[in-house]
PDB file of N, CA and C in Angstrom:
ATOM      1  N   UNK A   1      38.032  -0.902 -11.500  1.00  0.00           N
ATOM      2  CA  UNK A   1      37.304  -0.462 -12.668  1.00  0.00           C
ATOM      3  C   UNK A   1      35.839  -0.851 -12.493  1.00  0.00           C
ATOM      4  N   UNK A   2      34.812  -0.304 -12.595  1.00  0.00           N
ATOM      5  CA  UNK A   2      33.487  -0.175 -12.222  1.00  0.00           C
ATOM      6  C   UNK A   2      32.849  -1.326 -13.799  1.00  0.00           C
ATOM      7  N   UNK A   3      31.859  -1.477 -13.515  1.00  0.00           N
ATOM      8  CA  UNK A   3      31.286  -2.615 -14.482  1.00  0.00           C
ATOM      9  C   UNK A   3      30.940  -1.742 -15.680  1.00  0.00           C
ATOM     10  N   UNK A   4      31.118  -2.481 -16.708  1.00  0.00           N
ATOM     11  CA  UNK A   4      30.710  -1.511 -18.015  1.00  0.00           C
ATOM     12  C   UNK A   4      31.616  -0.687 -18.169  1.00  0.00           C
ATOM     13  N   UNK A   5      32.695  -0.528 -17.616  1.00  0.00           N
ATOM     14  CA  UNK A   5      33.415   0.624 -18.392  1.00  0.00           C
ATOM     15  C   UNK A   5      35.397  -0.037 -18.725  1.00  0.00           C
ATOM     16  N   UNK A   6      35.806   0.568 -19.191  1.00  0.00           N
ATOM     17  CA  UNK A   6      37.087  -0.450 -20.645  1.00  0.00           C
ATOM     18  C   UNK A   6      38.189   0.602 -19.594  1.00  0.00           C
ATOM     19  N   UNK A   7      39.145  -0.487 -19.945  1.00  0.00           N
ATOM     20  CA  UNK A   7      40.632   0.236 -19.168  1.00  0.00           C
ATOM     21  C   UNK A   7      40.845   1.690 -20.245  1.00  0.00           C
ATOM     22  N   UNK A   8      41.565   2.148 -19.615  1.00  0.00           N
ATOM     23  CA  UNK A   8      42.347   3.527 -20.336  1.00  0.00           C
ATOM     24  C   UNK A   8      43.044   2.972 -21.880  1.00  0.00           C
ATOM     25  N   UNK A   9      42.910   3.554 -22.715  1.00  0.00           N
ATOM     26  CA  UNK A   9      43.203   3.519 -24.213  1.00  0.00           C
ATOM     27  C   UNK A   9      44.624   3.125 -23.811  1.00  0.00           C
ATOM     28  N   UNK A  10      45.161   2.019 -25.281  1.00  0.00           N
ATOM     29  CA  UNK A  10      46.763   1.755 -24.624  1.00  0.00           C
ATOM     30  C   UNK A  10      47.318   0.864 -23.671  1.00  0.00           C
ATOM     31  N   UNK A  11      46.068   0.684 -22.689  1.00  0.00           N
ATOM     32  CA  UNK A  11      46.438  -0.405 -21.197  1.00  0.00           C
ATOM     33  C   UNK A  11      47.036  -1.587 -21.902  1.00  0.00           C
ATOM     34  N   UNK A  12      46.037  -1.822 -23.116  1.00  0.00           N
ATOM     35  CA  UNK A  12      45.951  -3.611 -23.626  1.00  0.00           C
ATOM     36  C   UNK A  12      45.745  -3.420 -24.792  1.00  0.00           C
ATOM     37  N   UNK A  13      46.663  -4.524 -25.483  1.00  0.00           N
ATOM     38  CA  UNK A  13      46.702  -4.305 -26.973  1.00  0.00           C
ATOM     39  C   UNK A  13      44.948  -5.168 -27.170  1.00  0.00           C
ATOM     40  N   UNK A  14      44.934  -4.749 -28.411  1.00  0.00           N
ATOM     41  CA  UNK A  14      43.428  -5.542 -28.896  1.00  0.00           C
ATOM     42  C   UNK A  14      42.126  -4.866 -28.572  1.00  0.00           C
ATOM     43  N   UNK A  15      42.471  -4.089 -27.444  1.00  0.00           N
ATOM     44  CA  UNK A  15      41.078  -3.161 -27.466  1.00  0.00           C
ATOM     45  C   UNK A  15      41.615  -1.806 -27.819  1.00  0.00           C
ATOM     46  N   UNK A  16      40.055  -1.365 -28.554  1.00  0.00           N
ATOM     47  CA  UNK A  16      40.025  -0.352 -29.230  1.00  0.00           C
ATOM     48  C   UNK A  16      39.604   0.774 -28.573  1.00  0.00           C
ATOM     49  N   UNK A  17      39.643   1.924 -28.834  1.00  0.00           N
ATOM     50  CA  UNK A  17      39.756   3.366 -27.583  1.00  0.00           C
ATOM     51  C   UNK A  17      37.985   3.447 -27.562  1.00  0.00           C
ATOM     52  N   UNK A  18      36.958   2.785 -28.083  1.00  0.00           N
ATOM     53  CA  UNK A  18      35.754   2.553 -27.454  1.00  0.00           C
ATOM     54  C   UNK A  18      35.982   1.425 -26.718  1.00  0.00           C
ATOM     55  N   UNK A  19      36.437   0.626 -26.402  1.00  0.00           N
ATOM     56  CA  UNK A  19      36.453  -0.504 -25.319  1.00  0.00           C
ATOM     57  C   UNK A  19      36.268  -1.771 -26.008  1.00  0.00           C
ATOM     58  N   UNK A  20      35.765  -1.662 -27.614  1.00  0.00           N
ATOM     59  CA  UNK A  20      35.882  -2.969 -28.424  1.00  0.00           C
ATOM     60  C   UNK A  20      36.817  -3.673 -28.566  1.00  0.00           C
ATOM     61  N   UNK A  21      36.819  -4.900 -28.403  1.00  0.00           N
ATOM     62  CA  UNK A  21      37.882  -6.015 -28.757  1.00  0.00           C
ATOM     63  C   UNK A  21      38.224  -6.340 -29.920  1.00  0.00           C
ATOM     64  N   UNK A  22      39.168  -6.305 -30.414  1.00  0.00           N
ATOM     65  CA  UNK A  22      39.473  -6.976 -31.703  1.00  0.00           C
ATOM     66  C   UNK A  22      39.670  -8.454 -32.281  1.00  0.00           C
ATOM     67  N   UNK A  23      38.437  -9.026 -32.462  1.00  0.00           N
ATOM     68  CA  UNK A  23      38.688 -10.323 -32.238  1.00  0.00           C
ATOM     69  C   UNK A  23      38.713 -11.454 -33.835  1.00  0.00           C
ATOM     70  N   UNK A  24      37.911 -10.302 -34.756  1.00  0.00           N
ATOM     71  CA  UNK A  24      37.832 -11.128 -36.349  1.00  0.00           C
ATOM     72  C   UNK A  24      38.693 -10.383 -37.267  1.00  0.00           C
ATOM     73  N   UNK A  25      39.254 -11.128 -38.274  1.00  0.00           N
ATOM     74  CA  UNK A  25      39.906 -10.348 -38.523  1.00  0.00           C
ATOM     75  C   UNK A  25      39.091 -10.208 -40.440  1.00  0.00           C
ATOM     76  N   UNK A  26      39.953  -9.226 -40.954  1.00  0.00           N
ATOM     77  CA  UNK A  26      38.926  -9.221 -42.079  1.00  0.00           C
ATOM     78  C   UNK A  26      38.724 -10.523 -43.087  1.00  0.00           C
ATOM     79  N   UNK A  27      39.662 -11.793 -42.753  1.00  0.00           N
ATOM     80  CA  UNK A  27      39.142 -12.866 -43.706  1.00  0.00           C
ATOM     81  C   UNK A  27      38.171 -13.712 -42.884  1.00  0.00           C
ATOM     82  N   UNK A  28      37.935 -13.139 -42.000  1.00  0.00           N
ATOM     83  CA  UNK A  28      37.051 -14.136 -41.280  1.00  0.00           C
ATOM     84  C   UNK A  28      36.031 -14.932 -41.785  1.00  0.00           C
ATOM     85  N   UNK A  29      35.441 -15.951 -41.834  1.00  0.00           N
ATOM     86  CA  UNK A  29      35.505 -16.951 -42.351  1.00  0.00           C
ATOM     87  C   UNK A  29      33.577 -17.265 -41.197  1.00  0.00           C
ATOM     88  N   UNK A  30      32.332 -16.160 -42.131  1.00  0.00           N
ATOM     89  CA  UNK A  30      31.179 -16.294 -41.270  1.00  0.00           C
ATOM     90  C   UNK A  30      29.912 -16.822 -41.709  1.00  0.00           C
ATOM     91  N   UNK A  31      29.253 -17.923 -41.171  1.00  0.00           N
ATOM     92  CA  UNK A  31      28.486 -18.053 -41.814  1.00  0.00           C
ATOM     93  C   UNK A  31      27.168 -17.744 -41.462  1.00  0.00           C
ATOM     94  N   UNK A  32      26.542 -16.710 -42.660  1.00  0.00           N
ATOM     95  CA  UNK A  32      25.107 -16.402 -41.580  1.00  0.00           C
ATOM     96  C   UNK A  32      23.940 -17.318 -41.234  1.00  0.00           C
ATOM     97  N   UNK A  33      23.606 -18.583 -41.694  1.00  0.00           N
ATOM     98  CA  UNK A  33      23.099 -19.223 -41.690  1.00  0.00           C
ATOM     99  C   UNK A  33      23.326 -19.937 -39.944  1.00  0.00           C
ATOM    100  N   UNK A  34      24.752 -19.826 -39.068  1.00  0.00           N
ATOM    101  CA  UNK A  34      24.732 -20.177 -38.382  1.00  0.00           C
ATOM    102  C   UNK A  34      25.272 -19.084 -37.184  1.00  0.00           C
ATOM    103  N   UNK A  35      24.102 -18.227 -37.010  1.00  0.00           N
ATOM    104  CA  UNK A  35      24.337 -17.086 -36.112  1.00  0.00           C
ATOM    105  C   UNK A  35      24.858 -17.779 -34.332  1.00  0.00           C
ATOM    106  N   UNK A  36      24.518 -18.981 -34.233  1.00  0.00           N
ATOM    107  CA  UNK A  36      25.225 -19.346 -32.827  1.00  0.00           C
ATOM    108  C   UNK A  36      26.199 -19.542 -32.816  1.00  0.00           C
ATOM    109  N   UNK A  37      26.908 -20.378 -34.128  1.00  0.00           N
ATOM    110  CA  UNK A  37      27.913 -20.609 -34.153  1.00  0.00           C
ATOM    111  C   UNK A  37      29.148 -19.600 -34.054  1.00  0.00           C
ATOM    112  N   UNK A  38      28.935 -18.347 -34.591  1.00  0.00           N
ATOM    113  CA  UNK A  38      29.000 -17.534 -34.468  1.00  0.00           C
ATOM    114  C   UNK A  38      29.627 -16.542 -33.281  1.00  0.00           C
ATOM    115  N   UNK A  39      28.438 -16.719 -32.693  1.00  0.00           N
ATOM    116  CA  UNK A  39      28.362 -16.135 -31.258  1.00  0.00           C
ATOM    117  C   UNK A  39      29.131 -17.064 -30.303  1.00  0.00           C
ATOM    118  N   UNK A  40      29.207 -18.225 -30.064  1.00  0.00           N
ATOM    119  CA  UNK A  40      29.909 -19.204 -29.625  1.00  0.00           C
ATOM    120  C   UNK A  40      31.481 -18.974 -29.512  1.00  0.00           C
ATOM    121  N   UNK A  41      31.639 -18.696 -30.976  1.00  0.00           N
ATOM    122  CA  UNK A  41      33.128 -18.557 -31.560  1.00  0.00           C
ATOM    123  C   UNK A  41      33.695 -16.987 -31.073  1.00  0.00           C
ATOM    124  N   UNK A  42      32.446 -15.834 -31.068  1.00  0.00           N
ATOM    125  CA  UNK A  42      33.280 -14.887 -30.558  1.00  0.00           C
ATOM    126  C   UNK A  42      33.070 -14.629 -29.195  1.00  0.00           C
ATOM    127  N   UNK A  43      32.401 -15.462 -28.309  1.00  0.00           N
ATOM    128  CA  UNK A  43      32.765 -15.664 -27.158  1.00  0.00           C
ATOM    129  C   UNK A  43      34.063 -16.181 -26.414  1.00  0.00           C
ATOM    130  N   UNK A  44      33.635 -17.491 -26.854  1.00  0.00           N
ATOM    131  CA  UNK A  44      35.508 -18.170 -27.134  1.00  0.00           C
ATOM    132  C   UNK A  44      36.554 -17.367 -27.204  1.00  0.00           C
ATOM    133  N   UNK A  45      36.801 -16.283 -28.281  1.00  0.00           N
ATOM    134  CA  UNK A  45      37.430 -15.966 -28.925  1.00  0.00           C
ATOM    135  C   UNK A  45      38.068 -14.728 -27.635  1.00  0.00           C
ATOM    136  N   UNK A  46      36.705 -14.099 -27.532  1.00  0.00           N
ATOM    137  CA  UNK A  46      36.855 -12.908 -26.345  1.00  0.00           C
ATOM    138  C   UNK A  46      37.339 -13.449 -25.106  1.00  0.00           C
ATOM    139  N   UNK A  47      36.806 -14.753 -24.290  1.00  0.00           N
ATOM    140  CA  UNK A  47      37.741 -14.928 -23.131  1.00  0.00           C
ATOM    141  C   UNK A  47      38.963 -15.266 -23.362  1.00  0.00           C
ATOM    142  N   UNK A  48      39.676 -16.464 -24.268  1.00  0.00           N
ATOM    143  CA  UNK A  48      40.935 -16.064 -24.709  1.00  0.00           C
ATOM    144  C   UNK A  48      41.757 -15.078 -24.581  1.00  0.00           C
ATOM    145  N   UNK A  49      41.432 -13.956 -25.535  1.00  0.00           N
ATOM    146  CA  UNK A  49      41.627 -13.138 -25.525  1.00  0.00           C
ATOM    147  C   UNK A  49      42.068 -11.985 -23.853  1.00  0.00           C
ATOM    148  N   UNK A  50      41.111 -11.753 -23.337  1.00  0.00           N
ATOM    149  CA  UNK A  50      41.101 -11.367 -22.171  1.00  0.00           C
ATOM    150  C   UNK A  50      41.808 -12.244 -21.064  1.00  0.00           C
ATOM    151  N   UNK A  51      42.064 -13.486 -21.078  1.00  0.00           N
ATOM    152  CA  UNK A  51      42.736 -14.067 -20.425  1.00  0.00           C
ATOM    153  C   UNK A  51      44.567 -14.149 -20.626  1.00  0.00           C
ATOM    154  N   UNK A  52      44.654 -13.678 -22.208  1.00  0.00           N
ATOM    155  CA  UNK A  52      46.048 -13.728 -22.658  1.00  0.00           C
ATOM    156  C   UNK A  52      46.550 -12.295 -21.986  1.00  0.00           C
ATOM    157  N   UNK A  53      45.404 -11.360 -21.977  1.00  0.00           N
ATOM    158  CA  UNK A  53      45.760  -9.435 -21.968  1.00  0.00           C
ATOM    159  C   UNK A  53      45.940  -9.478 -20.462  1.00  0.00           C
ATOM    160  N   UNK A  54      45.680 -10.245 -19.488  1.00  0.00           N
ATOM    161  CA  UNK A  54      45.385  -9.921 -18.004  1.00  0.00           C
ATOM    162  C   UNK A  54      46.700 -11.001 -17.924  1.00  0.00           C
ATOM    163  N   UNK A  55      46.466 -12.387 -18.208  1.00  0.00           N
ATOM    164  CA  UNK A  55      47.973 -13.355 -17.950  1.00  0.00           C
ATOM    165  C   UNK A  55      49.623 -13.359 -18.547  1.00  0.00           C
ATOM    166  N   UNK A  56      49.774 -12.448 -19.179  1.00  0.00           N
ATOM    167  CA  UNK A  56      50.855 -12.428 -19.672  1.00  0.00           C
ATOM    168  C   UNK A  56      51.234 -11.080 -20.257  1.00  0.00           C
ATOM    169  N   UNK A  57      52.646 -10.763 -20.300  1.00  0.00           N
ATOM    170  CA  UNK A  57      53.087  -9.177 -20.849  1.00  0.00           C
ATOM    171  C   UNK A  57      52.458  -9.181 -22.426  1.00  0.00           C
ATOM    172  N   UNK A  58      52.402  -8.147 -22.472  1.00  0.00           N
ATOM    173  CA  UNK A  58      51.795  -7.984 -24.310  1.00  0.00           C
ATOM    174  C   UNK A  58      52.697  -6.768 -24.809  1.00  0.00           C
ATOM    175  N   UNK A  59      53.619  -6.459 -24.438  1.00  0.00           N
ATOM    176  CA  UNK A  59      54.343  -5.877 -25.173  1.00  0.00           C
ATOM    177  C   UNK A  59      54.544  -6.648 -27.019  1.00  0.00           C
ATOM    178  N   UNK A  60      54.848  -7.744 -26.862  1.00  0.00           N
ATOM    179  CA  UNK A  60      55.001  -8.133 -28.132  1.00  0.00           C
ATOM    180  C   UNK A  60      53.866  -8.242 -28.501  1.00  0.00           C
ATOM    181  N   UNK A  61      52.555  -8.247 -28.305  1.00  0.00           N
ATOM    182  CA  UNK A  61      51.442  -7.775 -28.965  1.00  0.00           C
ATOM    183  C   UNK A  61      51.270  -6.443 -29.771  1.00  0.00           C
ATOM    184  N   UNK A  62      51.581  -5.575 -28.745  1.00  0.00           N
ATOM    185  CA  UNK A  62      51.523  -4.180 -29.302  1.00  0.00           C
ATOM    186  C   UNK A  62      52.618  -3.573 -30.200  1.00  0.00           C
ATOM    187  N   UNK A  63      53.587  -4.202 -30.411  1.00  0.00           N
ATOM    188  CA  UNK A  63      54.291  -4.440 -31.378  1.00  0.00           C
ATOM    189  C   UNK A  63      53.569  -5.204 -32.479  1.00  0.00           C
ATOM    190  N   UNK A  64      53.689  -6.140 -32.743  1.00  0.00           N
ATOM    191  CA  UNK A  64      52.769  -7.015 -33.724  1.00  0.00           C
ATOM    192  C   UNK A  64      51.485  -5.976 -34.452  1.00  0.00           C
ATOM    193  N   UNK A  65      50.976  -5.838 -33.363  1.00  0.00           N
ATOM    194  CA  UNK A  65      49.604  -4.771 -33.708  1.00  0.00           C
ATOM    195  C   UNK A  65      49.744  -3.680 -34.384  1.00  0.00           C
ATOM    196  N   UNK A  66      50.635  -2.519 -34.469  1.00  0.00           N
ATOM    197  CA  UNK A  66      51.306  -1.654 -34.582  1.00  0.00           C
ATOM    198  C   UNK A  66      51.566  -2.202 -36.477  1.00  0.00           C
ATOM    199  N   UNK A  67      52.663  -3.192 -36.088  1.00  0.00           N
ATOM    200  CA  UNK A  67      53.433  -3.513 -37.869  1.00  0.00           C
ATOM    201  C   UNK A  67      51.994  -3.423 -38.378  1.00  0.00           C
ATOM    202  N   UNK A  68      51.300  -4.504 -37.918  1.00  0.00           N
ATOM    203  CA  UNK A  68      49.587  -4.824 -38.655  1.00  0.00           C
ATOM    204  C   UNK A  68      49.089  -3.990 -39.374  1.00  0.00           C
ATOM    205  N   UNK A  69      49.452  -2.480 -39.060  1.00  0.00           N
ATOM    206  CA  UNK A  69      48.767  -1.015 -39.397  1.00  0.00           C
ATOM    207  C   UNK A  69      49.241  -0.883 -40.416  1.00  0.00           C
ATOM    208  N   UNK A  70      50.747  -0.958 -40.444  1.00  0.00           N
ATOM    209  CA  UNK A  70      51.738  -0.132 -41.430  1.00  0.00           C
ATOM    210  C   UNK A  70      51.524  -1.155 -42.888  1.00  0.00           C
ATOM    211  N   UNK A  71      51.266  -2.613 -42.446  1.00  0.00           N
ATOM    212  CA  UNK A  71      51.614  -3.565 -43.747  1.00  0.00           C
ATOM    213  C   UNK A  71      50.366  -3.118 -44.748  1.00  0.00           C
TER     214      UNK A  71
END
């Protein structure tokens, strides 16, 4: 996969068919006063993330993800 560009829609749960990650969710919990903190946290948040989607099956993700829609 060439730099800058997102696996095929579907590959991996959590990204979105523009290549965005899904990483806050809507109670997220932000404070603007501390924009690094911020950024810190969704850094964090994104290698996690990318390390769970590449190290381990995610079938039960995309399940999970899926109910998420319907509830």
């Amino acid at each position: 996969m060439a730099w800058g560009s997102s696996p095929a829609h579907l590959t991996y749960p959590h990204i979105e068919r523009q290549g965005l990650l899904c990483l806050l969710g809507e109670n997220a919990d932000i404070d603007p006063l501390s924009p690094e903190v911020l950024v810190l946290d969704i850094v964090s948040e994104a290698c996690a993330l990318i390390e769970h989607l590449v190290g381990e099956q995610t079938e039960k993700d995309f399940q999970n993800e899926l109910l998420s829609y319907w509830d």
